[in-house]
Protein backbone atom coordinates (compact mmCIF):
# COMPACT_ATOMS: atom_id res chain seq x y z
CA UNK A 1 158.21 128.86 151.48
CA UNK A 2 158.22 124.94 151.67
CA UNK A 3 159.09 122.69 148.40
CA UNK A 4 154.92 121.73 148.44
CA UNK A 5 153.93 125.57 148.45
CA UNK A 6 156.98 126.14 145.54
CA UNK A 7 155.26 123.29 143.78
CA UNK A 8 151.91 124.51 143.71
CA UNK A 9 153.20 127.98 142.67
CA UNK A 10 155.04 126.32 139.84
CA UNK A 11 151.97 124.19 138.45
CA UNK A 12 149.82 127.87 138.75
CA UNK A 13 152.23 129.50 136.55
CA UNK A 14 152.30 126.43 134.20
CA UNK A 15 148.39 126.87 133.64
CA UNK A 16 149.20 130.76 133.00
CA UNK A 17 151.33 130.31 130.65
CA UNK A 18 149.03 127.34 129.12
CA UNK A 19 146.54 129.61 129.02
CA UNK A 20 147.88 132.37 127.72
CA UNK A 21 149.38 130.07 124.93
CA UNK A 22 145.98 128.97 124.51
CA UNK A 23 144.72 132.88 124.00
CA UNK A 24 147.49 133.39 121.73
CA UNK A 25 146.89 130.62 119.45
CA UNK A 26 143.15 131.58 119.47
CA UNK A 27 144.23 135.04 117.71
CA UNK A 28 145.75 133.35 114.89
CA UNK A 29 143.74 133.54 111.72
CA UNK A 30 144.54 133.97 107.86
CA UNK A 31 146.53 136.66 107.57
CA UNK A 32 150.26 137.37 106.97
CA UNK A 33 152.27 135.13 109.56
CA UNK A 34 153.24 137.76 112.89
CA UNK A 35 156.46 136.58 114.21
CA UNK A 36 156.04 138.92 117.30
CA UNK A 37 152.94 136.14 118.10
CA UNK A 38 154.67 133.34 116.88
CA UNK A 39 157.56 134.04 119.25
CA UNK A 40 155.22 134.51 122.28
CA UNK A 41 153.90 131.11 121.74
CA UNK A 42 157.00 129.74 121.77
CA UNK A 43 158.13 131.53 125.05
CA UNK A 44 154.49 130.75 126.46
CA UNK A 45 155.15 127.14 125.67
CA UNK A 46 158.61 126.82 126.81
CA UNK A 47 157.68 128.70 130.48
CA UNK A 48 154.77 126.37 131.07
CA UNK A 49 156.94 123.25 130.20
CA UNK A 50 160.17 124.56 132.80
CA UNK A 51 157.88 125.12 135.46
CA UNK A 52 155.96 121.85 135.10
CA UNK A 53 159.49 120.21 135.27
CA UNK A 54 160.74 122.44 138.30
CA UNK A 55 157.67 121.11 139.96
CA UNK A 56 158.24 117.90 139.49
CA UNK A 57 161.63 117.94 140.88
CA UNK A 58 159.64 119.67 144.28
């Protein structure tokens, strides 16, 4: 796999996990805090960001 292809890859699975962050923080409404979600978002957030910086160093 070339660096281009890797950095394609890399900005797909940013959107995923975007998206998915997205989904998640969609499902939040009034009731009692859930730190299972809560922890998601943060690991959704945190993927999309490292592979949006692995790609840019493609």
């Amino acid at each position: 796999m070339n660096k281009q292809d890797e950095a394609i890859l890399l900005e797909r699975l940013a959107d995923t996990f975007e998206t998915k962050l997205r989904e998640t923080e969609r499902s939040i409404g009034d009731d009692i805090p859930d730190q299972y979600r809560e922890g998601r978002m943060d690991a959704f957030g945190w993927a999309a960001t490292y592979c949006r910086l692995l790609a840019e160093r493609k």
